[in-house]
N, C-alpha and C. Protein backbone atom coordinates (compact mmCIF):
# COMPACT_ATOMS: atom_id res chain seq x y z
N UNK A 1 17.27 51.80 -0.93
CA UNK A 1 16.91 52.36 0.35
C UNK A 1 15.73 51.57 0.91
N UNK A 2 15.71 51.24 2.17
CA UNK A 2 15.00 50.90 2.69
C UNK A 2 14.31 51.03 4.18
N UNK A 3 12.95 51.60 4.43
CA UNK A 3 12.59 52.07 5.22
C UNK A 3 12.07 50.95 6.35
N UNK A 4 12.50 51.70 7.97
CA UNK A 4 12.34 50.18 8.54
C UNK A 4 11.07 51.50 10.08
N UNK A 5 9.69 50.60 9.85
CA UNK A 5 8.53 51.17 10.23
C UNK A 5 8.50 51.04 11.66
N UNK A 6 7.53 51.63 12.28
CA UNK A 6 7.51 51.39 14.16
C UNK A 6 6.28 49.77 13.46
N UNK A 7 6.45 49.36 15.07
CA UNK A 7 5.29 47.86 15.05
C UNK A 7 3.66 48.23 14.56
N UNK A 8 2.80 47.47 14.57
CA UNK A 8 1.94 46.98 13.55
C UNK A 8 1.47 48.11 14.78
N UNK A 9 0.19 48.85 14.40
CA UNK A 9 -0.59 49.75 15.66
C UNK A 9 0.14 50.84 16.30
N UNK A 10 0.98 51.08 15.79
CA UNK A 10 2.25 52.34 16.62
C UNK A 10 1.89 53.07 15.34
N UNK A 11 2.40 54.73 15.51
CA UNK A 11 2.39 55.87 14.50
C UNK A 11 3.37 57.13 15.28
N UNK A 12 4.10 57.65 14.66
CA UNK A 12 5.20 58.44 14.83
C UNK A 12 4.01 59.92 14.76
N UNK A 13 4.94 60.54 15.60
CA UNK A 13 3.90 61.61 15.46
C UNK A 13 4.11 63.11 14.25
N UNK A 14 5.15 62.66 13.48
CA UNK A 14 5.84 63.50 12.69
C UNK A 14 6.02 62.82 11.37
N UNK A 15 6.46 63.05 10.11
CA UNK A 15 6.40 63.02 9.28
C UNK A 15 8.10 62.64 9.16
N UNK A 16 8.35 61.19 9.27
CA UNK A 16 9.64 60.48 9.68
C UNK A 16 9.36 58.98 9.74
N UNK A 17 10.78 58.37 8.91
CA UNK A 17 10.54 57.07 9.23
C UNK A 17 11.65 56.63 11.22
N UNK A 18 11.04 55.39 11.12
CA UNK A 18 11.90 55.55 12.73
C UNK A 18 13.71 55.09 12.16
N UNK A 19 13.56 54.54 10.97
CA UNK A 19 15.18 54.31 10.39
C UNK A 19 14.79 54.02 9.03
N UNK A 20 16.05 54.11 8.77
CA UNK A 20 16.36 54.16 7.22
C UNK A 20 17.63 53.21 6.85
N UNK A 21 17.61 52.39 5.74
CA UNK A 21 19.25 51.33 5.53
C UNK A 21 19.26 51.91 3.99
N UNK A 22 20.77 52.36 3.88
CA UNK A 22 21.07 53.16 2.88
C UNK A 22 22.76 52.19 2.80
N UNK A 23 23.07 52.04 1.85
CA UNK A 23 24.48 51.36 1.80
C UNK A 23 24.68 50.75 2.95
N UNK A 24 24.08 49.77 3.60
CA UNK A 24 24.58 49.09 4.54
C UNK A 24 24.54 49.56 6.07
N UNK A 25 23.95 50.70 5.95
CA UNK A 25 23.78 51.67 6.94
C UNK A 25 22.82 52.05 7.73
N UNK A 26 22.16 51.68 9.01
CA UNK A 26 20.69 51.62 9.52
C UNK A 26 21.23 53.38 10.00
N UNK A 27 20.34 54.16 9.54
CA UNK A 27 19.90 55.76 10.36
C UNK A 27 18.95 55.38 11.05
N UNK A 28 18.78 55.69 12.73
CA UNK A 28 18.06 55.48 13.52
C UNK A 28 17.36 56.80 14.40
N UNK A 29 16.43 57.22 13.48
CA UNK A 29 15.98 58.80 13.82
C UNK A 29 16.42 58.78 15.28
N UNK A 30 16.05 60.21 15.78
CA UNK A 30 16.30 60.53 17.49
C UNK A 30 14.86 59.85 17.62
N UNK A 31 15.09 59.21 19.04
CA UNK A 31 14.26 58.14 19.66
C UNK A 31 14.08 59.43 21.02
N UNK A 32 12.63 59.96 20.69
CA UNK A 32 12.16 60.03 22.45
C UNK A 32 11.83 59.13 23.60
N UNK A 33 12.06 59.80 24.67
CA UNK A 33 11.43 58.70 25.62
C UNK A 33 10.15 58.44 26.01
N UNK A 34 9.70 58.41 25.12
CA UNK A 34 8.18 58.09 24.99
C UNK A 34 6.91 56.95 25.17
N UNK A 35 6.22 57.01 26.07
CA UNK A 35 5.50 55.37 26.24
C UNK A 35 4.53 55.31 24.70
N UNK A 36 4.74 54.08 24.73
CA UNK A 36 4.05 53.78 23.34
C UNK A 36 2.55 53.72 23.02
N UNK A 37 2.38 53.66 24.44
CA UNK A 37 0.79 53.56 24.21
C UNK A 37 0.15 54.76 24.55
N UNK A 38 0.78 56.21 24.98
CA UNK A 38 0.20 57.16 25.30
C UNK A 38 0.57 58.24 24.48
N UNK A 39 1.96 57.90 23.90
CA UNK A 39 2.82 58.91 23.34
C UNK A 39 3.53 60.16 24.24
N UNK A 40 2.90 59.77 25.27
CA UNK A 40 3.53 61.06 26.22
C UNK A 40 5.17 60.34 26.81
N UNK A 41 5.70 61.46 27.12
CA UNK A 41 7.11 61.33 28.16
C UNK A 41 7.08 60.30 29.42
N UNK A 42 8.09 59.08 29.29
CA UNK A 42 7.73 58.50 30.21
C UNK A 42 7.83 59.04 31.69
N UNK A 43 7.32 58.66 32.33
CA UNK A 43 7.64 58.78 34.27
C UNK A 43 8.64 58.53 34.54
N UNK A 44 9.33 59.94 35.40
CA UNK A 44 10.17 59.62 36.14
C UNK A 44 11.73 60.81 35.27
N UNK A 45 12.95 60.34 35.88
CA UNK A 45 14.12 61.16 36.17
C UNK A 45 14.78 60.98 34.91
N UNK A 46 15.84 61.56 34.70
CA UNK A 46 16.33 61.76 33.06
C UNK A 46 17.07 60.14 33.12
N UNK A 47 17.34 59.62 34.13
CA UNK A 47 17.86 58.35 34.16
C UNK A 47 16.59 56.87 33.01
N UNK A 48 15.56 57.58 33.41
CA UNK A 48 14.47 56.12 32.91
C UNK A 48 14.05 57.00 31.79
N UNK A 49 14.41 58.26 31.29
CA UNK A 49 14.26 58.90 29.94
C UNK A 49 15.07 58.19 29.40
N UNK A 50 16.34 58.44 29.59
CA UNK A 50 17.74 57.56 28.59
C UNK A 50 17.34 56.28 28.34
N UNK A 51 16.90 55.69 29.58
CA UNK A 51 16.80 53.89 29.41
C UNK A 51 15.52 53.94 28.06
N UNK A 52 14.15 54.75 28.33
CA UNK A 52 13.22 54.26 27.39
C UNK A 52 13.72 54.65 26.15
N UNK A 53 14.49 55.94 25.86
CA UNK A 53 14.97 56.04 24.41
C UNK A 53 15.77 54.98 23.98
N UNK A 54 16.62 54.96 24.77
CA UNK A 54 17.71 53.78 23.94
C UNK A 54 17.35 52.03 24.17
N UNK A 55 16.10 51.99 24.66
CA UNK A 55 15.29 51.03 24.19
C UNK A 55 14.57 50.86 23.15
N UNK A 56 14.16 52.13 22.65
CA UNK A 56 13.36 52.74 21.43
C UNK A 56 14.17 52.55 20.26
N UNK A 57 15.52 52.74 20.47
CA UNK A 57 16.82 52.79 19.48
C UNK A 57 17.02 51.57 19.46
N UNK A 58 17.16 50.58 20.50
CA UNK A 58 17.32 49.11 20.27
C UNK A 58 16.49 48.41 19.22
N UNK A 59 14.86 48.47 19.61
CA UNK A 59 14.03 48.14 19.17
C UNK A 59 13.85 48.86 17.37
N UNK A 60 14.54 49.52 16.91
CA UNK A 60 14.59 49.86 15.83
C UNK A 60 15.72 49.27 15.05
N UNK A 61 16.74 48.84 15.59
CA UNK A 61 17.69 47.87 15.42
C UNK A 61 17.37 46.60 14.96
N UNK A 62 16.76 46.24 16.35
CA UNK A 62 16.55 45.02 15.66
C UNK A 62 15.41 44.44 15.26
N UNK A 63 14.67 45.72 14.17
CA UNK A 63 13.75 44.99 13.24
C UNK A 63 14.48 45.49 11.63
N UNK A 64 15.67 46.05 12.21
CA UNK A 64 16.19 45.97 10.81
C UNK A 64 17.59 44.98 10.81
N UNK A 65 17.26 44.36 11.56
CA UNK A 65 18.45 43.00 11.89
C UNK A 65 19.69 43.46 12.45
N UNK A 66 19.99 44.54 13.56
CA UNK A 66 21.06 44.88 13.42
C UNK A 66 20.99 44.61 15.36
N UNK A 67 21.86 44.90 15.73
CA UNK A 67 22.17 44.87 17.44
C UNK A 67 22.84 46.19 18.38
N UNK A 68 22.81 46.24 19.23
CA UNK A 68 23.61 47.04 19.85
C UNK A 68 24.75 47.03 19.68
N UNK A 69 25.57 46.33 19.43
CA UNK A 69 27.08 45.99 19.16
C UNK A 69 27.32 46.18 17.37
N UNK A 70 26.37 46.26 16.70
CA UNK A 70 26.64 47.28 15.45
C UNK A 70 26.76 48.33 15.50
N UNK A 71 25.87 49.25 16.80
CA UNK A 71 26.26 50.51 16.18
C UNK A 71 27.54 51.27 16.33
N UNK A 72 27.88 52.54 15.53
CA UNK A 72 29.04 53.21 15.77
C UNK A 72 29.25 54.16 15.75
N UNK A 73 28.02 54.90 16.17
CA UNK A 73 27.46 56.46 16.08
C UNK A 73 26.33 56.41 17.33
N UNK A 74 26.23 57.13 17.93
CA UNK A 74 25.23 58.04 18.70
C UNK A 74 25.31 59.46 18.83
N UNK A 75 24.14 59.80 18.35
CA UNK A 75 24.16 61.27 19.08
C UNK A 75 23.34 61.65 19.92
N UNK A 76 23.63 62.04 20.83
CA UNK A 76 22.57 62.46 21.98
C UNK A 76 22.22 63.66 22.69
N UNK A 77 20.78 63.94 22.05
CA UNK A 77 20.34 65.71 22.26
C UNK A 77 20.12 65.58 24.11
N UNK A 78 20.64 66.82 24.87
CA UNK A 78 20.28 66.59 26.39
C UNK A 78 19.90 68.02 26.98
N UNK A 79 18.52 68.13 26.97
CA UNK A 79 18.20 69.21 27.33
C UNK A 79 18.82 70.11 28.83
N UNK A 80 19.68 69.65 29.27
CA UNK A 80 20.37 70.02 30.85
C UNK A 80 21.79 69.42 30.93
N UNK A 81 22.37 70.23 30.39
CA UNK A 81 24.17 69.30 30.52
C UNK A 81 24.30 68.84 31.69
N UNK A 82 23.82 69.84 32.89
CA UNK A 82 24.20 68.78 34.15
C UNK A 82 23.67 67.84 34.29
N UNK A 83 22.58 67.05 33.70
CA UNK A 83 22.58 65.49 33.73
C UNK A 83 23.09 64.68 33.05
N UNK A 84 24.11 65.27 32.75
CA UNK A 84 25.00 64.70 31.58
C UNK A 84 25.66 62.96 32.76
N UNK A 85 26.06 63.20 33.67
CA UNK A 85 26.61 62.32 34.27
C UNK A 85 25.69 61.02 34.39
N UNK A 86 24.48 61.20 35.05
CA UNK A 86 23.01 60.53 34.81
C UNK A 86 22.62 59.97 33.21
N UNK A 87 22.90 60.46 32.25
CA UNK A 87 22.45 60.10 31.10
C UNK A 87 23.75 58.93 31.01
N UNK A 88 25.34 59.58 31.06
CA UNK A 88 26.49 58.77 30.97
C UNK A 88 26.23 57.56 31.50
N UNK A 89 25.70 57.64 32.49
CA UNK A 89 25.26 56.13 33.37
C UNK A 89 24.72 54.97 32.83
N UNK A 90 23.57 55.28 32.33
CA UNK A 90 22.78 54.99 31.78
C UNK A 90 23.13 54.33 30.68
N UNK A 91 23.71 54.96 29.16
CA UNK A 91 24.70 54.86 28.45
C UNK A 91 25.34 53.58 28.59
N UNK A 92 26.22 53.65 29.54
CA UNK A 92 27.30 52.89 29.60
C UNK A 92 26.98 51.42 30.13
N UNK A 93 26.26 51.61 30.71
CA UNK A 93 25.52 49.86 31.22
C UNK A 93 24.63 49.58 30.11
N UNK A 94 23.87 50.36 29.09
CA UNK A 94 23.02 49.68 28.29
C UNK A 94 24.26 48.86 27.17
N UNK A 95 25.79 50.43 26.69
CA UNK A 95 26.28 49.40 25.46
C UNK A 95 27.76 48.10 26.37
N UNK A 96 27.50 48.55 27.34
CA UNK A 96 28.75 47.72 28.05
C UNK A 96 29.88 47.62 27.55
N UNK A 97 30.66 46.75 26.94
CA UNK A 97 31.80 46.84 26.79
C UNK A 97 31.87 47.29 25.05
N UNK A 98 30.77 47.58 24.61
CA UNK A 98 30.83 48.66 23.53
C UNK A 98 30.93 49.75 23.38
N UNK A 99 31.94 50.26 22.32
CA UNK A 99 32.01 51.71 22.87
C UNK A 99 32.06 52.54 21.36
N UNK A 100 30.48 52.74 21.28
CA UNK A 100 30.44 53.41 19.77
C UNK A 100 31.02 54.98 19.71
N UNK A 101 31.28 55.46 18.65
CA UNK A 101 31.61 57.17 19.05
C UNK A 101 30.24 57.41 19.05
N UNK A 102 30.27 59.18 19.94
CA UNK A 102 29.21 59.70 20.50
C UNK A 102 29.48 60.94 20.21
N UNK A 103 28.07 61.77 19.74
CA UNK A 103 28.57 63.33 20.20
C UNK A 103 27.49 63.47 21.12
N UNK A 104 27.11 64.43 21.89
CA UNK A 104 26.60 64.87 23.07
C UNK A 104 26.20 66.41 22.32
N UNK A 105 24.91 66.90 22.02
CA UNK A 105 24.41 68.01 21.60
C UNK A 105 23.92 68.68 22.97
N UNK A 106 24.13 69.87 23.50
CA UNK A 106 23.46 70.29 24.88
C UNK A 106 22.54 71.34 24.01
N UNK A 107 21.22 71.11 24.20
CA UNK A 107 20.10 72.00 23.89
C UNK A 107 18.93 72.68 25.04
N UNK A 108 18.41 73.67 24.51
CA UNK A 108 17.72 74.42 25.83
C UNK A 108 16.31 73.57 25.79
N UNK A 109 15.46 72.96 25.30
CA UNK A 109 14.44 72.23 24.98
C UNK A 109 14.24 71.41 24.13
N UNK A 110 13.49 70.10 24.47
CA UNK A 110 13.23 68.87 23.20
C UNK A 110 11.82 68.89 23.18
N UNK A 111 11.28 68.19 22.18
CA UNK A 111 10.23 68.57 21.72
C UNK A 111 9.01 66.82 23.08
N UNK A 112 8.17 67.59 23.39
CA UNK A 112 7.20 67.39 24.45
C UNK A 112 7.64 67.25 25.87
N UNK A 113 8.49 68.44 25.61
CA UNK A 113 9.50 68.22 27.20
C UNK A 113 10.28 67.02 27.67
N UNK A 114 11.01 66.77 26.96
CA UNK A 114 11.76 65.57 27.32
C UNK A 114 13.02 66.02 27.57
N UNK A 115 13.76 64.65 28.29
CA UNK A 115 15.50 65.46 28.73
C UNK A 115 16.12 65.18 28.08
N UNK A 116 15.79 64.17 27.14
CA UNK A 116 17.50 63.26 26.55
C UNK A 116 16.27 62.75 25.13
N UNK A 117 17.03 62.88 23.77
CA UNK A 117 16.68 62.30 22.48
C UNK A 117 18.17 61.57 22.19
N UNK A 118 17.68 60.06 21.79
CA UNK A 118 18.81 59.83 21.15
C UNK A 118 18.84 58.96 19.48
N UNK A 119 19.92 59.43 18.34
CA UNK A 119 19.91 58.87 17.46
C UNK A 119 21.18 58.19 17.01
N UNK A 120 21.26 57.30 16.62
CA UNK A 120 22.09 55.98 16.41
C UNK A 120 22.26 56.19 14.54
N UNK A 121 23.67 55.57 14.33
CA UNK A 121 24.00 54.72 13.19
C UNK A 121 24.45 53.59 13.70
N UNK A 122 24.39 52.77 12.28
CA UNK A 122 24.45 50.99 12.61
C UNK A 122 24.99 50.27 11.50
N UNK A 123 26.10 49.51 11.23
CA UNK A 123 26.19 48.91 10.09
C UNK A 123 25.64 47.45 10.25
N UNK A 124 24.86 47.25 9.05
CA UNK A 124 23.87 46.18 8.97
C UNK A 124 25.21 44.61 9.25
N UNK A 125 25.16 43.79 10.20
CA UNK A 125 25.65 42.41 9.82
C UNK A 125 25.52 41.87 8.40
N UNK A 126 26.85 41.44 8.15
CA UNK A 126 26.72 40.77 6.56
C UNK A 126 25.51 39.64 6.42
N UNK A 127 25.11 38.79 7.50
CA UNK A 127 24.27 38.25 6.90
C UNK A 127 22.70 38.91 6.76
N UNK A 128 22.88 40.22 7.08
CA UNK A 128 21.38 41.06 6.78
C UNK A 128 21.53 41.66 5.64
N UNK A 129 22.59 41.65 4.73
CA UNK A 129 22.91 42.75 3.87
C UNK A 129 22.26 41.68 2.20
């Protein structure tokens, strides 16, 4: 097992690694949309929530060598199903012509008021393994 850390000066605010590689397998905790240097919720509409999480999810990727086009799992917590269409958007232009399975969790609140958490699986490229 191997634990893969946020960057040198970053700290999670919970008691969690940001991923984990277990048999070949990157777990990519739920990623808030969170600015890094404040820790708070970024600015703005559930549209630039989705984008900063699943930038957050990228960036955890690929410090464990893996890409967007590895993964084959998302799940995505969304505090308001009706922005479900807005989050879909979003989504779909970040994996483009990738199309990992997804489940979609609709919850009444995320933790520091956020709209959208998202967490990823990933199988590591053979030459990372």
């Amino acid at each position: 097992m191997k634990f893969i850390e946020k960057p040198e000066g970053s700290r999670n605010k919970g008691h969690y690694s940001p991923g984990v590689i277990m048999n070949n397998i990157l777990y990519v905790s739920g990623q808030l949309p969170l600015e890094p240097a404040t820790g708070r919720v970024v600015a703005g509409d559930v549209q630039a929530q989705t984008k900063c999480a699943l930038q957050h999810v990228e960036a955890v990727l690929e410090r464990a060598g893996c890409s967007k086009e590895d993964v084959g799992l998302c799940r995505i917590y969304l505090a308001d199903i009706s922005l479900w269409d807005q989050v879909n958007a979003v989504y779909a232009d970040f994996f483009g012509s990738h199309m990992p399975a997804r489940v979609v969790v609709p919850t009444r609140t995320l933790h520091f008021g956020a709209l959208v958490e998202i967490e990823a699986m990933a199988e590591l490229p053979d030459e990372n393994r």
